[in-house]
N, C-alpha and C. Protein backbone atom coordinates (compact mmCIF):
# COMPACT_ATOMS: atom_id res chain seq x y z
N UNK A 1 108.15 90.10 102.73
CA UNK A 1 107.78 91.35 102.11
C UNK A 1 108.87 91.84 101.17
N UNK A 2 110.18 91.83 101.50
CA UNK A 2 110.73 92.24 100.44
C UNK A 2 111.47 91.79 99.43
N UNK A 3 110.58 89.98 99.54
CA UNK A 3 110.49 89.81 98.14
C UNK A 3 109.79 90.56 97.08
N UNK A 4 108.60 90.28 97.13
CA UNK A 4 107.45 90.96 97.14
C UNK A 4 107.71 92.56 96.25
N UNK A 5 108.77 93.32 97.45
CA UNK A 5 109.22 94.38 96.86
C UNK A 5 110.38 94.42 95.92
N UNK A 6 111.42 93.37 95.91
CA UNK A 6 112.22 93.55 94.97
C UNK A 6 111.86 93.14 93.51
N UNK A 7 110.67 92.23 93.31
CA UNK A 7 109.91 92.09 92.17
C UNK A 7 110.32 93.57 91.31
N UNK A 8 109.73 94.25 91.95
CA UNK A 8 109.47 95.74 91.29
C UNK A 8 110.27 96.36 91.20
N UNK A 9 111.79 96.54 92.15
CA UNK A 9 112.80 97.39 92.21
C UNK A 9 113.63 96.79 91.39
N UNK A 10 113.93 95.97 90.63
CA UNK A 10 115.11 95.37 89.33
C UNK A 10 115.36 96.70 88.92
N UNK A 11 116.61 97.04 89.13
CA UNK A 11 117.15 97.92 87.67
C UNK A 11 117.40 97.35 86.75
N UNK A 12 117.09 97.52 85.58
CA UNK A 12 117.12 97.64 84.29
C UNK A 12 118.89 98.32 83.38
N UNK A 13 118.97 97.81 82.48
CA UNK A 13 120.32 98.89 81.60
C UNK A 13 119.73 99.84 81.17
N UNK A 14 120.84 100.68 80.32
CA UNK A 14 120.12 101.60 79.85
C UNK A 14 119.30 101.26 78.54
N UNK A 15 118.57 101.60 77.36
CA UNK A 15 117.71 101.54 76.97
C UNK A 15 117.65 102.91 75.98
N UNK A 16 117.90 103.54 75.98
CA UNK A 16 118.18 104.67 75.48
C UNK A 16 118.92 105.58 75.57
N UNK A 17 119.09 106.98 73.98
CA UNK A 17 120.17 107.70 74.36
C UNK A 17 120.78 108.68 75.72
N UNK A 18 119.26 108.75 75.28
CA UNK A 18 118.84 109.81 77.00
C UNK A 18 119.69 109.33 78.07
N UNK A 19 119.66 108.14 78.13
CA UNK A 19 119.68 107.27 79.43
C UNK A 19 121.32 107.02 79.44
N UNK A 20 122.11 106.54 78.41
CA UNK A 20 123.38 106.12 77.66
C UNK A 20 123.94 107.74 77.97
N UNK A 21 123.24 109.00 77.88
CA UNK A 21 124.00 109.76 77.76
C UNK A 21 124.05 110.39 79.09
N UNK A 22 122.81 109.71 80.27
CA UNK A 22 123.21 110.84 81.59
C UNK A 22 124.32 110.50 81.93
N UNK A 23 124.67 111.99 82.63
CA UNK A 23 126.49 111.56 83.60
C UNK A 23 126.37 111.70 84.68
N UNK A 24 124.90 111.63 85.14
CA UNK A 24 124.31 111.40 86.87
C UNK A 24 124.34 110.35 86.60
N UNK A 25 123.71 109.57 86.15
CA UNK A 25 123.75 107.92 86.27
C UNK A 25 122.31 107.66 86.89
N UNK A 26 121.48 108.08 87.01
CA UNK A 26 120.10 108.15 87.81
C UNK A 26 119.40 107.41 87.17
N UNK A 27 119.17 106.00 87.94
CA UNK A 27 117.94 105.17 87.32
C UNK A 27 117.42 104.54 88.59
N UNK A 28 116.46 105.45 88.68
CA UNK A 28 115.44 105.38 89.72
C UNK A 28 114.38 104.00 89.81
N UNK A 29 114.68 102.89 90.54
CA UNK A 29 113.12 102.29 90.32
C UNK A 29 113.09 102.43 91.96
N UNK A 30 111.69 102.66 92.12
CA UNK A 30 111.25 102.22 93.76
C UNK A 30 110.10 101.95 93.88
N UNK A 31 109.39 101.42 95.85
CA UNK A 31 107.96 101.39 95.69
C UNK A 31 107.53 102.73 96.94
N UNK A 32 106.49 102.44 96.74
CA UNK A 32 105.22 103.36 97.26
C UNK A 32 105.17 102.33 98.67
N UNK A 33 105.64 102.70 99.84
CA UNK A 33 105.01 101.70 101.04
C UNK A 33 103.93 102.23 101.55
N UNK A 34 103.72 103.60 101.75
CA UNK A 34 102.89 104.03 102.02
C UNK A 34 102.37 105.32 102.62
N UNK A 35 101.43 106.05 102.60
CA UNK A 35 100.41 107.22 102.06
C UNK A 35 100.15 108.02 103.29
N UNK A 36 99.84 109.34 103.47
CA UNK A 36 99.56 109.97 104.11
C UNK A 36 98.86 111.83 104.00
N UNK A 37 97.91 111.75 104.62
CA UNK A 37 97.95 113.50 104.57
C UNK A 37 97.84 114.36 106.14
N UNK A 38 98.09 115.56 106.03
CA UNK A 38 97.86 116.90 106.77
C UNK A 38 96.47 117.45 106.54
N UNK A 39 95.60 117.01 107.66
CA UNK A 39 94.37 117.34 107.20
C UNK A 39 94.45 118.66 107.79
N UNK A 40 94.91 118.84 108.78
CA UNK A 40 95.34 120.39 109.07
C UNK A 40 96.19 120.82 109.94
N UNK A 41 96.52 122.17 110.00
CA UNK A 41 98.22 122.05 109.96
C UNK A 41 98.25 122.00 111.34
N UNK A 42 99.38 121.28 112.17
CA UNK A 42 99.58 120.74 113.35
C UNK A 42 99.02 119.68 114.33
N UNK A 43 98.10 119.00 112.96
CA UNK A 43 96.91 118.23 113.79
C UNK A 43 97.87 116.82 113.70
N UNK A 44 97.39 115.67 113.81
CA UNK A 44 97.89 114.31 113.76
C UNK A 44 98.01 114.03 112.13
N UNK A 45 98.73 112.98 111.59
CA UNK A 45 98.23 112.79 110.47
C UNK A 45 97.60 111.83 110.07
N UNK A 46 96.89 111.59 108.82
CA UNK A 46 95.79 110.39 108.76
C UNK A 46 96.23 109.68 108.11
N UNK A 47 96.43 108.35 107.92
CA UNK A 47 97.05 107.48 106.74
C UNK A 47 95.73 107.28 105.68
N UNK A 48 96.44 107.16 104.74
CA UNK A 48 95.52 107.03 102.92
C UNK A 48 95.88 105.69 102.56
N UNK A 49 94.35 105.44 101.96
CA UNK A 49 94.51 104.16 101.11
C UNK A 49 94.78 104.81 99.54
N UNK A 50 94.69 106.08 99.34
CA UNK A 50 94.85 106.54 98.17
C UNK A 50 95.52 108.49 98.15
N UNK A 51 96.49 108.88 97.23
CA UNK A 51 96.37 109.88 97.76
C UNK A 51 96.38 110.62 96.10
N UNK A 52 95.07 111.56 95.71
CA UNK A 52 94.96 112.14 94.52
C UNK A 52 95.89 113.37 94.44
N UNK A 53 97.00 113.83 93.17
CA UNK A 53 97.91 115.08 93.10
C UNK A 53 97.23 115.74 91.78
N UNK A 54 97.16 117.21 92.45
CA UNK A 54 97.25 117.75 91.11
C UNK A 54 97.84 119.14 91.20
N UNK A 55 98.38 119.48 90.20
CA UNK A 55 99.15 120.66 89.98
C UNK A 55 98.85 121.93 90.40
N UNK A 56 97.26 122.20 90.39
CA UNK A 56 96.21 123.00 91.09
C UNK A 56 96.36 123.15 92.14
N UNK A 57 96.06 121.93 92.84
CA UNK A 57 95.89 121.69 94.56
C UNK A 57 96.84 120.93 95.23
N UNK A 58 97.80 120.63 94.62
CA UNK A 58 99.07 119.54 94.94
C UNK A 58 98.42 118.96 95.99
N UNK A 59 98.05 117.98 96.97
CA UNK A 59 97.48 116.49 97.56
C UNK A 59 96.52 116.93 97.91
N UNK A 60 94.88 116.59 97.38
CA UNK A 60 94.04 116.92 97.47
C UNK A 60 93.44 115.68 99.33
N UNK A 61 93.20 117.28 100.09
CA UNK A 61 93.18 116.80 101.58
C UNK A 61 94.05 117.24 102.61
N UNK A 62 95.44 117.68 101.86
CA UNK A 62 96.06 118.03 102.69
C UNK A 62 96.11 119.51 102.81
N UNK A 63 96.42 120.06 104.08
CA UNK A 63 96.11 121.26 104.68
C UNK A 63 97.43 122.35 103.71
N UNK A 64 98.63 121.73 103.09
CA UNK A 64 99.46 122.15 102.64
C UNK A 64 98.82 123.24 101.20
N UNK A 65 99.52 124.07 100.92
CA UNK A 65 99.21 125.73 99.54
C UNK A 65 100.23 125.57 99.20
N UNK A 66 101.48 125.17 99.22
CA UNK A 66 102.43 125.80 98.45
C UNK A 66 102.40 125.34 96.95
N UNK A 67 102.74 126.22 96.15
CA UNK A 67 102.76 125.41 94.43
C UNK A 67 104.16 124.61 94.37
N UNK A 68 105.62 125.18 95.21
CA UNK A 68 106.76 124.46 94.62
C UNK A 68 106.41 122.96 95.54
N UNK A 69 106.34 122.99 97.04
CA UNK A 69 106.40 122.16 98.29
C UNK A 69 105.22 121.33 98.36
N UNK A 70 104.45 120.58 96.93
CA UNK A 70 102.83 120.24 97.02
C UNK A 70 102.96 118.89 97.27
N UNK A 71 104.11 118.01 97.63
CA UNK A 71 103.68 116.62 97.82
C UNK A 71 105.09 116.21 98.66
N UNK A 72 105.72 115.58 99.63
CA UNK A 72 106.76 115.15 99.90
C UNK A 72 106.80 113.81 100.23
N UNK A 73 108.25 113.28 100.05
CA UNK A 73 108.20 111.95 100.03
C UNK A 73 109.47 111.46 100.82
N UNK A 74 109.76 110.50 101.93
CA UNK A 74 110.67 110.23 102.84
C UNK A 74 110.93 108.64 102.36
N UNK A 75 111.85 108.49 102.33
CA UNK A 75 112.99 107.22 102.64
C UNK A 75 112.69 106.67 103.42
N UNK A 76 112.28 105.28 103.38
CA UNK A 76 111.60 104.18 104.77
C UNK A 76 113.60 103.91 105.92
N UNK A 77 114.43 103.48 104.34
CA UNK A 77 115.67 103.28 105.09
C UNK A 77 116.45 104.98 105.75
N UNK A 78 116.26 106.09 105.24
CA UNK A 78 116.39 107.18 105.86
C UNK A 78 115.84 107.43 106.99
N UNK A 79 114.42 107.18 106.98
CA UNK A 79 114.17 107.03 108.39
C UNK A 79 114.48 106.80 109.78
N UNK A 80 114.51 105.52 109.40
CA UNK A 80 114.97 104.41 109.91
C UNK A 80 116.12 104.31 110.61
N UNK A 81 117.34 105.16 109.79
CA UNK A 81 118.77 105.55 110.38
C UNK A 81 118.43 106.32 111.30
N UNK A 82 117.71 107.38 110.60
CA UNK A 82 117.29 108.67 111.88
C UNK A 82 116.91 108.42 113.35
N UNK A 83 115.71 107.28 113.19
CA UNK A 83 115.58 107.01 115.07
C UNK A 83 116.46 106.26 115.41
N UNK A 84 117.28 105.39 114.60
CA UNK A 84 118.19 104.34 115.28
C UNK A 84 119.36 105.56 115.92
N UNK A 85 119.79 106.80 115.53
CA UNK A 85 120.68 107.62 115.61
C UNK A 85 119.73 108.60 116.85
N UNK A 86 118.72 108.98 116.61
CA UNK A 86 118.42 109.19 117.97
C UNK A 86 117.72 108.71 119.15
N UNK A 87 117.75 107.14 118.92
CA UNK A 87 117.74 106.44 119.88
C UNK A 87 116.52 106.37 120.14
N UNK A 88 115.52 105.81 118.90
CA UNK A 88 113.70 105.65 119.36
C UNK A 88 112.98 105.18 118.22
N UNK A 89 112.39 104.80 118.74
CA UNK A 89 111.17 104.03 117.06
C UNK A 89 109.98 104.55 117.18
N UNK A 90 109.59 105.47 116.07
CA UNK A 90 108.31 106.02 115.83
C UNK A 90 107.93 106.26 114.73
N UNK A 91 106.77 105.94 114.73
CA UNK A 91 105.89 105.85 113.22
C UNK A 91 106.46 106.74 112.25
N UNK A 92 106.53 106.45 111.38
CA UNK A 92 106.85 107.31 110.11
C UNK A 92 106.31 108.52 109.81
N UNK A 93 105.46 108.79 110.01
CA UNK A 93 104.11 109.49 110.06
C UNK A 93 104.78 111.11 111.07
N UNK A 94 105.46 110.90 111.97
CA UNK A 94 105.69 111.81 113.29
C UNK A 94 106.93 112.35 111.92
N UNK A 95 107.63 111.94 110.81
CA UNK A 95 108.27 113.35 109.86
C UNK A 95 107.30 113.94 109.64
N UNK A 96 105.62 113.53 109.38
CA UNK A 96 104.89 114.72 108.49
C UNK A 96 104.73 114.67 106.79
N UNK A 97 105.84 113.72 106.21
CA UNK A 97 105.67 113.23 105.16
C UNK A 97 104.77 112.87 104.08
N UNK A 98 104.30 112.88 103.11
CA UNK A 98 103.16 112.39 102.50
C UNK A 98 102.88 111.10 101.66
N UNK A 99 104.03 110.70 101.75
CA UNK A 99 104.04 109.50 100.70
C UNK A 99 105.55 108.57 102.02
N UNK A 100 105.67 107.56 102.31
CA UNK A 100 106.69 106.63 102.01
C UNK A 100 107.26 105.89 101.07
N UNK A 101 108.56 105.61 100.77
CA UNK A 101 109.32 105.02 99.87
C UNK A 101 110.33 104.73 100.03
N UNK A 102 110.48 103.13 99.36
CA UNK A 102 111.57 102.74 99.50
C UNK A 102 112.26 102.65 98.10
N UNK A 103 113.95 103.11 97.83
CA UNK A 103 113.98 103.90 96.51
C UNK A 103 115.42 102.27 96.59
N UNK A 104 115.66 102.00 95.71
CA UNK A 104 116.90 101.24 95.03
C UNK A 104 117.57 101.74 94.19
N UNK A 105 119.03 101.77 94.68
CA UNK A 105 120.18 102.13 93.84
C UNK A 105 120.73 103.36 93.77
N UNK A 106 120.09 104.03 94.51
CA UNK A 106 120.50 105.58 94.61
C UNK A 106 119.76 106.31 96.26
N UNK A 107 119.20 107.31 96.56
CA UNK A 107 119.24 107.68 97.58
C UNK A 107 118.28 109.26 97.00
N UNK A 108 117.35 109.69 97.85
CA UNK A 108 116.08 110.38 97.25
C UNK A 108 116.89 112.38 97.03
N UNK A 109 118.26 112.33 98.05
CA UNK A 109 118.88 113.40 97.13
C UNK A 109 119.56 113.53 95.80
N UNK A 110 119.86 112.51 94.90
CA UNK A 110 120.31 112.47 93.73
C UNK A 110 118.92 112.55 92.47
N UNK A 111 118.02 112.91 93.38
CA UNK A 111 116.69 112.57 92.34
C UNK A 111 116.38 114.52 92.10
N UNK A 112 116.44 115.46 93.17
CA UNK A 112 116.59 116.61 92.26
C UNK A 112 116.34 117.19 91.26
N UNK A 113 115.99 117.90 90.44
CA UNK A 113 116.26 118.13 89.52
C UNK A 113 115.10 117.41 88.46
N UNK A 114 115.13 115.90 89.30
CA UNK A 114 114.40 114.98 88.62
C UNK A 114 112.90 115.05 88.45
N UNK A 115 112.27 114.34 86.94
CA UNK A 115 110.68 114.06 86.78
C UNK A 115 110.90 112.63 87.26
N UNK A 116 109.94 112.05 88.33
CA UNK A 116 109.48 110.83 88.59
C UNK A 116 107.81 110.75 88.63
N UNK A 117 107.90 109.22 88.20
CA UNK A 117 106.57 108.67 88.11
C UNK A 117 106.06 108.14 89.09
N UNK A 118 105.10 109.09 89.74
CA UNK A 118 104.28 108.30 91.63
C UNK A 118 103.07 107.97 90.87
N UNK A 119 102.85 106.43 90.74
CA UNK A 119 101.31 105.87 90.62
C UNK A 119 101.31 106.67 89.12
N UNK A 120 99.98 107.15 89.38
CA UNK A 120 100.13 107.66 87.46
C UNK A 120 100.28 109.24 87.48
N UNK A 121 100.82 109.29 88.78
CA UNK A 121 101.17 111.04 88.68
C UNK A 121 102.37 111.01 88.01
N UNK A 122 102.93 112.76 87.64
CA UNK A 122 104.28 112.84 87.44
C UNK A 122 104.44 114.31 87.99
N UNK A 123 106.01 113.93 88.77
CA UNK A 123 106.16 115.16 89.57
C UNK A 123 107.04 115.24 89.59
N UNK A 124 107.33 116.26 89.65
CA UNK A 124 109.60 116.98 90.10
C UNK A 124 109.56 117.50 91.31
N UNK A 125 110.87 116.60 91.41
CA UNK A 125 111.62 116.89 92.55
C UNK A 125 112.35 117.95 92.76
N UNK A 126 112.30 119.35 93.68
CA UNK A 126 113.07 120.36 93.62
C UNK A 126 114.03 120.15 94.79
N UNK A 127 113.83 119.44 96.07
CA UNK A 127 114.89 120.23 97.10
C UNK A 127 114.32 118.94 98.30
N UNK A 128 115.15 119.44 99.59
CA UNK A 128 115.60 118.88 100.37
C UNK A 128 113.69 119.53 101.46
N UNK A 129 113.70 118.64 101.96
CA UNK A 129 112.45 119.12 103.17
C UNK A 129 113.44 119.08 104.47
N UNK A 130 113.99 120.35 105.08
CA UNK A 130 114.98 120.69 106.36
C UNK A 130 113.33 120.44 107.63
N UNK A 131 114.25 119.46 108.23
CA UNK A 131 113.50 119.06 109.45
C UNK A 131 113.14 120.74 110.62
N UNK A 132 111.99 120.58 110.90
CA UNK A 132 111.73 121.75 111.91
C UNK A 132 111.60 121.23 113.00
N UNK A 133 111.79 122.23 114.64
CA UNK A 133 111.15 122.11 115.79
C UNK A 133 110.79 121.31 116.24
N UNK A 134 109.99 120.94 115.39
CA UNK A 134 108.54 120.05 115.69
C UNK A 134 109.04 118.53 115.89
N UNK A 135 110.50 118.01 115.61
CA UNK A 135 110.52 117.16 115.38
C UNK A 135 111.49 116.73 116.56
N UNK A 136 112.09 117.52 117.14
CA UNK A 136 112.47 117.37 118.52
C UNK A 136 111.46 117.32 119.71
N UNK A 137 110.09 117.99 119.06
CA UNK A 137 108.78 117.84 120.39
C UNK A 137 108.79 116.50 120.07
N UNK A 138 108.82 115.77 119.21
CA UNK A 138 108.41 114.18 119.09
C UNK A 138 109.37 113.60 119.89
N UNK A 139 110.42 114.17 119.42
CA UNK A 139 111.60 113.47 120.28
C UNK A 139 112.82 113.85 120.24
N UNK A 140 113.80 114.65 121.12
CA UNK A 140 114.83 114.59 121.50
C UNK A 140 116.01 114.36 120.48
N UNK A 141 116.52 115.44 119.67
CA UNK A 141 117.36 114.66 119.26
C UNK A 141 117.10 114.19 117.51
N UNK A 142 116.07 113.93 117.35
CA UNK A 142 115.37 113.62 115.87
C UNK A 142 115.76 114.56 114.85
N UNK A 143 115.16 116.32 115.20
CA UNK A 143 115.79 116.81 114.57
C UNK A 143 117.28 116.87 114.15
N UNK A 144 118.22 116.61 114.67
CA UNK A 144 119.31 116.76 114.56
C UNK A 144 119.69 115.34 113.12
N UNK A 145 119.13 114.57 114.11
CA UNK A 145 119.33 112.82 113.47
C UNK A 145 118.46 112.87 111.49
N UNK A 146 117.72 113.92 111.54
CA UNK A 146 117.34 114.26 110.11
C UNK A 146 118.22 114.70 108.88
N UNK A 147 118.56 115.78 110.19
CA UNK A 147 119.16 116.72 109.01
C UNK A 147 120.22 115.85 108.36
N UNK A 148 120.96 114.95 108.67
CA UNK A 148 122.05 114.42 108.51
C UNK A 148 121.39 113.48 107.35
N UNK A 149 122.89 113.53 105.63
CA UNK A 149 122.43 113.03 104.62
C UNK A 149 120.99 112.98 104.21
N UNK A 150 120.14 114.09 104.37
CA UNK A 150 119.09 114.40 103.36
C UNK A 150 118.07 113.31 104.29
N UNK A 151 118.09 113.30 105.51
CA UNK A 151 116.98 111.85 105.95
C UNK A 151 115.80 111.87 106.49
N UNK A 152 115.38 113.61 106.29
CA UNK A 152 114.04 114.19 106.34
C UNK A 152 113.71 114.13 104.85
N UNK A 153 113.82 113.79 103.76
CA UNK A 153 113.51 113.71 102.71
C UNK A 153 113.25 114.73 101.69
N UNK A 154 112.05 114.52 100.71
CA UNK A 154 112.59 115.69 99.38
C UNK A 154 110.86 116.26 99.62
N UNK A 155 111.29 117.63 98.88
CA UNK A 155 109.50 118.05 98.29
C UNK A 155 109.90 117.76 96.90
N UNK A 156 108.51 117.97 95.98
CA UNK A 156 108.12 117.89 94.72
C UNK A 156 107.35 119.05 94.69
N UNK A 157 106.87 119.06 93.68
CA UNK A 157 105.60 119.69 92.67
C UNK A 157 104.88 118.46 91.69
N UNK A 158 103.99 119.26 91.66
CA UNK A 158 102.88 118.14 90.58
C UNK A 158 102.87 118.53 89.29
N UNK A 159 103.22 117.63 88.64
CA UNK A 159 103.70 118.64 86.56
C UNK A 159 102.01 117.55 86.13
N UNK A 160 102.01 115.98 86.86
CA UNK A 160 100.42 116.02 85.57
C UNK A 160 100.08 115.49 86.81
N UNK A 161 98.64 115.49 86.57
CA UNK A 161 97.10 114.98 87.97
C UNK A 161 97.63 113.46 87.98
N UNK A 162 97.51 112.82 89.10
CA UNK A 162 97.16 111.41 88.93
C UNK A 162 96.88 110.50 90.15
N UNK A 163 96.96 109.52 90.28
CA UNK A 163 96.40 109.08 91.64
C UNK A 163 98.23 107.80 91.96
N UNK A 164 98.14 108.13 93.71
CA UNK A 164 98.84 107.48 94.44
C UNK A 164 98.70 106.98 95.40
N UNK A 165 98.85 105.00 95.08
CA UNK A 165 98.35 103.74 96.44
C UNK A 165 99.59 103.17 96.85
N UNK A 166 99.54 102.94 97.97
CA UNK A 166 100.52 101.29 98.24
C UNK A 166 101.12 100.54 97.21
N UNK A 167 102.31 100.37 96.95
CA UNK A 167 102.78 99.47 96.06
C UNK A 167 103.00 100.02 94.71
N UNK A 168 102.61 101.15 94.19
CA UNK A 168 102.79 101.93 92.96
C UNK A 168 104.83 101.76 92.69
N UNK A 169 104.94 101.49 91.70
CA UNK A 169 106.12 101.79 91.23
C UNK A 169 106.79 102.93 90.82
N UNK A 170 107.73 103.13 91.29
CA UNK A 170 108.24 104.94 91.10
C UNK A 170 108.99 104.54 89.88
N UNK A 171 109.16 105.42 89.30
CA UNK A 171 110.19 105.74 87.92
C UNK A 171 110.71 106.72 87.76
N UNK A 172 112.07 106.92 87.11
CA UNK A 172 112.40 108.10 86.16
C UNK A 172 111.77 107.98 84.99
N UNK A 173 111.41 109.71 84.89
CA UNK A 173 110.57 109.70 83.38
C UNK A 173 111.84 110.38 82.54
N UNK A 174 111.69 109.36 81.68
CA UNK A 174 113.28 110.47 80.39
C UNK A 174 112.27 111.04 79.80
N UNK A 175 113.52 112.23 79.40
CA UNK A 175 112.39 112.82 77.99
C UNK A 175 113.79 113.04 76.48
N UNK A 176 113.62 113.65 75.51
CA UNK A 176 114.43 113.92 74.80
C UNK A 176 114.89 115.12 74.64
N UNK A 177 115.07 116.08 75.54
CA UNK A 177 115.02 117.23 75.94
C UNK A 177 116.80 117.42 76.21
């Protein structure tokens, strides 16, 4: 499999001024492992073979309203640290998350600030998603094992409509701005 996935994750040089001139250094490639929604709030969650965003309704299905907090996305290797640190393996799904990803070359708090490309959506990244409560009812300890280096992951907002599957390639979008 992660051949498969590093196909897609090659970084690239830079390519432009935009790019020549950040002094973050942010060149995002990653994939999409995989999908999820909140069909309502506190219920289980359902996995997606597809998940539609739009700026309107940020993840159409999920029980979530907020306009800034409309789509979030977790780190498969963030995860991953998290139960190994509190000592348990459980579905990905028990953060609450909406999307999985696995990101190369950087780490999903340096993205901030950032426009990325999910599938043919495009969305910004504003902030950190702080683990709640809820995540010590799963298990013991989790919460704690989150909070640490950003490993409950980021929210977004939805800037254009578009659709998000399995395997979609993430991007930074430059602009000339």
């Amino acid at each position: 499999m992660s051949s498969r996935l590093d196909s897609k994750t090659i970084q690239t040089p830079a390519t432009s001024a935009f790019e020549l001139n950040d002094t973050r250094g942010v060149r995002v490639q990653g994939t999409v492992l995989a999908l999820a929604l909140r069909p309502e709030k506190g219920q289980a969650m359902a996995l997606a073979e597809r998940l539609s965003l739009t700026p309107e309704n940020g993840v159409i299905g999920d029980h979530g309203t907020s306009k800034r907090r409309q789509v979030s996305l977790l780190d498969v290797a963030a995860w991953q640290a998290a139960c190994s640190e509190a000592g348990t393996t459980l579905p990905w799904t028990t953060r609450r998350s909406n999307i999985l990803v696995q990101i190369e070359g950087t780490d999903l708090q340096s993205l901030v600030g950032r426009s990325i490309q999910l599938g043919t959506a495009h969305v910004e990244v504003l902030g950190e998603v702080t683990p709640c409560h809820f995540m010590d009812a799963a298990h013991d300890g989790l919460k704690d094992a989150l909070a640490s280096d950003w490993r409950g992951g980021v929210y977004a907002r939805i800037i254009e409509s578009g659709v998000v599957t399995p395997n979609d390639v993430i991007s930074q979008i430059h602009s000339s701005q």
